[in-house]
PDB file of N, CA and C in Angstrom:
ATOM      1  N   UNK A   1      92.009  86.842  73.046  1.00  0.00           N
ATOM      2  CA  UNK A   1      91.608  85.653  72.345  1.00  0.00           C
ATOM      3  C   UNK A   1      91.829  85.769  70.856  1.00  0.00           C
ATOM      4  N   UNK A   2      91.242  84.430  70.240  1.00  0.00           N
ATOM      5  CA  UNK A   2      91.423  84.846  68.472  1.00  0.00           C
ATOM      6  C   UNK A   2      90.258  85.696  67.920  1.00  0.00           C
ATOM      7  N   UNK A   3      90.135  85.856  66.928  1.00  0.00           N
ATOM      8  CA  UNK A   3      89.270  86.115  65.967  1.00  0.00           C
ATOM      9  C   UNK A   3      88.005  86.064  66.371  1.00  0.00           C
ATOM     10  N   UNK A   4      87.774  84.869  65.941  1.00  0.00           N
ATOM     11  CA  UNK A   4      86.528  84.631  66.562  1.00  0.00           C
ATOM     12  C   UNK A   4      85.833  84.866  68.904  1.00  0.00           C
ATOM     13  N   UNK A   5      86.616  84.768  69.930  1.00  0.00           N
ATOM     14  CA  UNK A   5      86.545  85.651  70.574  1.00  0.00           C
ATOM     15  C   UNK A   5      86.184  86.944  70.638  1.00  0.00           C
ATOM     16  N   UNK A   6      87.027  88.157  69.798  1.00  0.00           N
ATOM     17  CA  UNK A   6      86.970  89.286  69.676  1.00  0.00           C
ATOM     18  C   UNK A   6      85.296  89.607  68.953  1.00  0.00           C
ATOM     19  N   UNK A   7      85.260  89.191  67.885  1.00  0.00           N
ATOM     20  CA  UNK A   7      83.685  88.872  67.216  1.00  0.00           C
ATOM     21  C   UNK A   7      82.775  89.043  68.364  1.00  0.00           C
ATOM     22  N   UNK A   8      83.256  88.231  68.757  1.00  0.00           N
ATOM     23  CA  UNK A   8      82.014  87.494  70.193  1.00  0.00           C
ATOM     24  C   UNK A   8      81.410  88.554  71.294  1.00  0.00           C
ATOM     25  N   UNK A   9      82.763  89.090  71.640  1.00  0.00           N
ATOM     26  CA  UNK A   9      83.103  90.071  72.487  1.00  0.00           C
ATOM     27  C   UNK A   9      82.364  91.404  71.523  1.00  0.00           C
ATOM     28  N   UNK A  10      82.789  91.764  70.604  1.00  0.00           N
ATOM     29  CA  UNK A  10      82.280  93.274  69.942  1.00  0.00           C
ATOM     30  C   UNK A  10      80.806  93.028  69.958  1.00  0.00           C
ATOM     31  N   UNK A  11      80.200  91.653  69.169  1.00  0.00           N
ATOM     32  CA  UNK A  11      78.484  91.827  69.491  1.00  0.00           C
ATOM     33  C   UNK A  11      78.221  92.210  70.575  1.00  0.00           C
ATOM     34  N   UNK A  12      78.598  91.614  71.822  1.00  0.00           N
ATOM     35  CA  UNK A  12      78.029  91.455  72.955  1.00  0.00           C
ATOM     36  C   UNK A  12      77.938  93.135  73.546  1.00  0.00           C
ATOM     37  N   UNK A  13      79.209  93.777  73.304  1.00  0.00           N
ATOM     38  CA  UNK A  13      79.368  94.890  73.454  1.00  0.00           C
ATOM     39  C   UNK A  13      78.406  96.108  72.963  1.00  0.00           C
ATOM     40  N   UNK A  14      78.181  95.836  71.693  1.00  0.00           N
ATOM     41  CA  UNK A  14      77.032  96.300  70.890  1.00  0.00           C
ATOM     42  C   UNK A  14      75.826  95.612  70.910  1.00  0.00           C
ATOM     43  N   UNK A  15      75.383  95.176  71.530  1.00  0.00           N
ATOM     44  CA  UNK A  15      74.321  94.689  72.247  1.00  0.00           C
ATOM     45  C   UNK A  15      73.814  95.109  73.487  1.00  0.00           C
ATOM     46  N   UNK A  16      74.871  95.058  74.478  1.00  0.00           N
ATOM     47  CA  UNK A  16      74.493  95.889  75.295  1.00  0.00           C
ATOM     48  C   UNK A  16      74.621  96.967  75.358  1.00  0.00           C
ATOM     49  N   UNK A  17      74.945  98.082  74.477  1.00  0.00           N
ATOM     50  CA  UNK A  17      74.665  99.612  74.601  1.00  0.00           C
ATOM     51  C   UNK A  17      73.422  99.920  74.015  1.00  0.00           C
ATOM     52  N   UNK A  18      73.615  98.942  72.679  1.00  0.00           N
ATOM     53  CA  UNK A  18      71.944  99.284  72.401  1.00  0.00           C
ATOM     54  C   UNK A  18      70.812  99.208  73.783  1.00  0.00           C
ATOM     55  N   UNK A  19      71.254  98.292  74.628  1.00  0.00           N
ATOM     56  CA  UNK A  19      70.311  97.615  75.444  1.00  0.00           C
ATOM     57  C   UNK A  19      70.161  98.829  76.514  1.00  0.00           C
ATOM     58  N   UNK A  20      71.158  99.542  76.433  1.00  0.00           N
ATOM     59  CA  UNK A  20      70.799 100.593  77.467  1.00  0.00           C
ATOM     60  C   UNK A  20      71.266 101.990  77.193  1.00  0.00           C
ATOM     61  N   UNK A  21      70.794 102.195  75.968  1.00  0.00           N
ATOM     62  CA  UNK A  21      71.094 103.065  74.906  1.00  0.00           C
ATOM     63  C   UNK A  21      69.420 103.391  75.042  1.00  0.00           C
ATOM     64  N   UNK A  22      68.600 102.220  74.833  1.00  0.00           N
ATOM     65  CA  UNK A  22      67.117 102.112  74.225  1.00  0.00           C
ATOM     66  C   UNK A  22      66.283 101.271  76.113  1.00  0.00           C
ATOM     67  N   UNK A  23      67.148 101.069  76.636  1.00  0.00           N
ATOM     68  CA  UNK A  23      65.891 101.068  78.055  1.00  0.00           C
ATOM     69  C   UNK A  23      64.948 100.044  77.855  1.00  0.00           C
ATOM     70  N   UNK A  24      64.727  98.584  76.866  1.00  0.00           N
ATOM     71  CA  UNK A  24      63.817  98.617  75.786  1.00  0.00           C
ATOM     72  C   UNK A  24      64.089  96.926  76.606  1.00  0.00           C
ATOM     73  N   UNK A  25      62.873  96.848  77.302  1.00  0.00           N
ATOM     74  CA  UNK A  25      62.936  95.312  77.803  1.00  0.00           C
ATOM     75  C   UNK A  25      62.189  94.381  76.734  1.00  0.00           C
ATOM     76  N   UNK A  26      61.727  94.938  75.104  1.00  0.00           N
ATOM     77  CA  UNK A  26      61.426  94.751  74.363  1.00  0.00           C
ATOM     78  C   UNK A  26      62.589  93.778  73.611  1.00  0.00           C
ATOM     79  N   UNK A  27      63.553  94.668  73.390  1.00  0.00           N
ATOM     80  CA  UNK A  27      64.911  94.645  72.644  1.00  0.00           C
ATOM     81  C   UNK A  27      65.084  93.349  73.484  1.00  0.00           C
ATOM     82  N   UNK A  28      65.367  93.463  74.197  1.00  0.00           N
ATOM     83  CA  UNK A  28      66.250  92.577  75.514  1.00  0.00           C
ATOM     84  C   UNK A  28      65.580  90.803  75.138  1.00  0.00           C
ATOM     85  N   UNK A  29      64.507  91.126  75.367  1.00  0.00           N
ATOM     86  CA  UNK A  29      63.497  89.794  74.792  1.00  0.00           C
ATOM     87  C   UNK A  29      64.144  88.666  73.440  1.00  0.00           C
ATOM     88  N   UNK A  30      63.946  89.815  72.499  1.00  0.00           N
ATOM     89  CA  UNK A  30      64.555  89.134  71.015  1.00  0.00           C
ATOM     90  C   UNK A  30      65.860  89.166  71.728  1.00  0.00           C
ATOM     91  N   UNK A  31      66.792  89.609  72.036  1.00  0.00           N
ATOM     92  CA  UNK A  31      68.357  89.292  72.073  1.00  0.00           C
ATOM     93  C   UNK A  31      68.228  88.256  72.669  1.00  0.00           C
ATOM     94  N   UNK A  32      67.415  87.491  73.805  1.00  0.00           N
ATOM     95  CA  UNK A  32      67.569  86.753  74.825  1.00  0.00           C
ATOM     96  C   UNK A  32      67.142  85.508  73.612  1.00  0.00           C
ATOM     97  N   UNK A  33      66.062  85.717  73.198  1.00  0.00           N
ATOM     98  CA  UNK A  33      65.476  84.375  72.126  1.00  0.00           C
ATOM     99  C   UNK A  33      66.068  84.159  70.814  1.00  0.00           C
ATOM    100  N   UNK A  34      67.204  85.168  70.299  1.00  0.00           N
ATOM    101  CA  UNK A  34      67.895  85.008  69.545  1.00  0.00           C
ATOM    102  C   UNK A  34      69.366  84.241  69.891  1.00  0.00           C
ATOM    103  N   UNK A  35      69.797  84.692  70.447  1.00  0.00           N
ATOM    104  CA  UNK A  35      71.149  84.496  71.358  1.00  0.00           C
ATOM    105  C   UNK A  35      71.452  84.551  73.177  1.00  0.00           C
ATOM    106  N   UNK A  36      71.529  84.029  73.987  1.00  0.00           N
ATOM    107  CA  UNK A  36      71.268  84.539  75.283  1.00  0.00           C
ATOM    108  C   UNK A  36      72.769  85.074  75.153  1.00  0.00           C
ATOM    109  N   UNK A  37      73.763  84.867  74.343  1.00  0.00           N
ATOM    110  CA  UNK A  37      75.127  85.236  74.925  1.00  0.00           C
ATOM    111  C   UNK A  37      75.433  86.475  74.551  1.00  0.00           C
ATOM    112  N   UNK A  38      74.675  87.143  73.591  1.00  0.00           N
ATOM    113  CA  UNK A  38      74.633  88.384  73.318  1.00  0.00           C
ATOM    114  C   UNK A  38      74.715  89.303  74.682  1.00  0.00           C
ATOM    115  N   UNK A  39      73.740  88.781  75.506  1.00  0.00           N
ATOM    116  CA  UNK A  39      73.257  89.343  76.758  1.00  0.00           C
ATOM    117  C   UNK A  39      74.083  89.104  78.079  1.00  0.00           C
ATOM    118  N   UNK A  40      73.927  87.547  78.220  1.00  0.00           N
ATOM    119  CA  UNK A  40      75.000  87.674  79.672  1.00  0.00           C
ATOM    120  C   UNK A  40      76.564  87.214  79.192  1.00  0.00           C
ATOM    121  N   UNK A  41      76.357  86.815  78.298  1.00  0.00           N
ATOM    122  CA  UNK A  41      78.234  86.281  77.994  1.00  0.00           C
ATOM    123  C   UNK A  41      78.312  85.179  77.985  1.00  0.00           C
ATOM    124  N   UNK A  42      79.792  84.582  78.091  1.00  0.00           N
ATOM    125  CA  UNK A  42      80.007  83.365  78.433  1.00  0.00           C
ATOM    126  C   UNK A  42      80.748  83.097  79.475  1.00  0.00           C
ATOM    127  N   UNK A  43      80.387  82.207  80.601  1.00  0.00           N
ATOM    128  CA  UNK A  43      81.961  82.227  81.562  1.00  0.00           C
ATOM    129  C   UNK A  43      82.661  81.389  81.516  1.00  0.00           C
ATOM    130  N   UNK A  44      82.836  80.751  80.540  1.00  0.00           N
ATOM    131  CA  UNK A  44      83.585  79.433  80.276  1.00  0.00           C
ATOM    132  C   UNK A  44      85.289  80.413  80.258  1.00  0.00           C
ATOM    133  N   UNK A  45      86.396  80.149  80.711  1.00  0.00           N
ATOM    134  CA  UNK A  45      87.510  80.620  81.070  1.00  0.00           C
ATOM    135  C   UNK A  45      88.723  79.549  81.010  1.00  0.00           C
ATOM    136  N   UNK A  46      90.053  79.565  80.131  1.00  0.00           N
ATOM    137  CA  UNK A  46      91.166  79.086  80.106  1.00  0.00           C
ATOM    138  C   UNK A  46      91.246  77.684  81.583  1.00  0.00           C
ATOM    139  N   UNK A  47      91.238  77.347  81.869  1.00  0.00           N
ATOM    140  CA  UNK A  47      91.577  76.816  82.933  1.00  0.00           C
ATOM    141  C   UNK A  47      93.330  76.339  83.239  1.00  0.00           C
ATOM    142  N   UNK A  48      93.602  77.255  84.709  1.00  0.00           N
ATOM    143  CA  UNK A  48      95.862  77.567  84.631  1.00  0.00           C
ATOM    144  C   UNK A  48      95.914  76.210  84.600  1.00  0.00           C
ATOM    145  N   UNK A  49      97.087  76.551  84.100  1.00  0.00           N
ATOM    146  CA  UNK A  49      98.175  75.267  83.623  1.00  0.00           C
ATOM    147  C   UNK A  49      98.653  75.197  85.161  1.00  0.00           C
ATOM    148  N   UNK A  50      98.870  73.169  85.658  1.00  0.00           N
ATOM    149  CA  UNK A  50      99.434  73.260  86.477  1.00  0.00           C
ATOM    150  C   UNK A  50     100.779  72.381  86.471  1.00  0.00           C
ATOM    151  N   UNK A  51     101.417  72.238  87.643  1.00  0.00           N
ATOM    152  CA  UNK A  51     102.751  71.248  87.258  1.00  0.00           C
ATOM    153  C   UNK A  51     102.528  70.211  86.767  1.00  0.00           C
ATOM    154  N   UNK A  52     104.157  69.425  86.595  1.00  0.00           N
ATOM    155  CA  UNK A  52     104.014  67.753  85.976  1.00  0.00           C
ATOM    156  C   UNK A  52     103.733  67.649  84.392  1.00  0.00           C
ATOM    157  N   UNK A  53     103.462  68.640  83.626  1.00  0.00           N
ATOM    158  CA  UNK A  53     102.788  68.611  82.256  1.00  0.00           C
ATOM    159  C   UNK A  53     103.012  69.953  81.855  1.00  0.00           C
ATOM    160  N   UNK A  54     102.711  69.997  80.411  1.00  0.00           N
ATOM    161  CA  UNK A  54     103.224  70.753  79.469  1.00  0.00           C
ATOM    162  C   UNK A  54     101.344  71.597  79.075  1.00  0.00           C
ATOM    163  N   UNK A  55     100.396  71.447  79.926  1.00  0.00           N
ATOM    164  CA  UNK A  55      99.219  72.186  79.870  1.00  0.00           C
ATOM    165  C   UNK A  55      98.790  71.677  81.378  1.00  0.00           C
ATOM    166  N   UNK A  56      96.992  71.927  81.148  1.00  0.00           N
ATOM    167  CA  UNK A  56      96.396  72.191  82.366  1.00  0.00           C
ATOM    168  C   UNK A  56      96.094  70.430  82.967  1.00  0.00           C
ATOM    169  N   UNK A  57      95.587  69.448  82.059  1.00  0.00           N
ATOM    170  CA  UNK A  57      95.514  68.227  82.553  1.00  0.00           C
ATOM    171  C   UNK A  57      96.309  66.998  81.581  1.00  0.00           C
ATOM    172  N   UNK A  58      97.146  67.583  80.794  1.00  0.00           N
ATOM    173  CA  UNK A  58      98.017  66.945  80.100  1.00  0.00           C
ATOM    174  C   UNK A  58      99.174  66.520  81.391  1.00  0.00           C
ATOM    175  N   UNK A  59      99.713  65.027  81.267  1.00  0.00           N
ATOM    176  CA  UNK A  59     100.927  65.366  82.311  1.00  0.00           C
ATOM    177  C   UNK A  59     102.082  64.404  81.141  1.00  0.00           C
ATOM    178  N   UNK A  60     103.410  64.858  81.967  1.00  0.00           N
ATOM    179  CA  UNK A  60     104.384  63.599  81.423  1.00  0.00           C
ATOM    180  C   UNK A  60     104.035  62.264  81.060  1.00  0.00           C
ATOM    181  N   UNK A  61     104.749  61.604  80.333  1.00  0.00           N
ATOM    182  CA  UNK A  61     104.650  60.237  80.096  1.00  0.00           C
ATOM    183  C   UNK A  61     105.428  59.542  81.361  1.00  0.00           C
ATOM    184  N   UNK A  62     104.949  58.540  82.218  1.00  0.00           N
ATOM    185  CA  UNK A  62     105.801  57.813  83.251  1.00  0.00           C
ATOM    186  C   UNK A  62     105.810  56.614  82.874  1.00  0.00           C
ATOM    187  N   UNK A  63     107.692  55.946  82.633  1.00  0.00           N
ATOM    188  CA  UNK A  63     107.913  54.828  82.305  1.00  0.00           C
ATOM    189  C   UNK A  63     108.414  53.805  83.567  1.00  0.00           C
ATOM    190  N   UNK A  64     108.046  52.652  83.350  1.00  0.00           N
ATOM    191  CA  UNK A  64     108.190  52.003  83.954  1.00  0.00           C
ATOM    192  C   UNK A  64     109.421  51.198  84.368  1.00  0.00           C
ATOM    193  N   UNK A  65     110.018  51.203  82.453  1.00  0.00           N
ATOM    194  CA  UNK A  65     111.315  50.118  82.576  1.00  0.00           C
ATOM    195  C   UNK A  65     112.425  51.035  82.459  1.00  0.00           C
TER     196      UNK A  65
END
């Protein structure tokens, strides 16, 4: 991903080692009421490109005349 992805990804990463670095259902609490995505992520995902179009729900222009 870009920039901002990678960001996203390194907290989360460092979040959860702390998280089980420290055992600490304490920790876990504030991460959850601060951010929940720190914790489980996001699963929002690209959705494939399919035929007819130049992306996933983009299609050709169809003319008539």
């Amino acid at each position: 991903g870009g920039y901002m992805g990678q960001a996203e990804a390194a907290r989360m990463a460092i979040a959860n080692a702390l998280l089980k670095w420290t055992k600490s259902t304490q920790l876990r609490n504030v991460l959850v009421e601060y951010d929940r995505t720190m914790v489980a992520g996001d699963p929002r995902r690209k959705e494939p490109k399919k035929f007819g179009g130049p992306g996933a729900r983009a299609r050709d222009q169809k003319s008539y005349r």
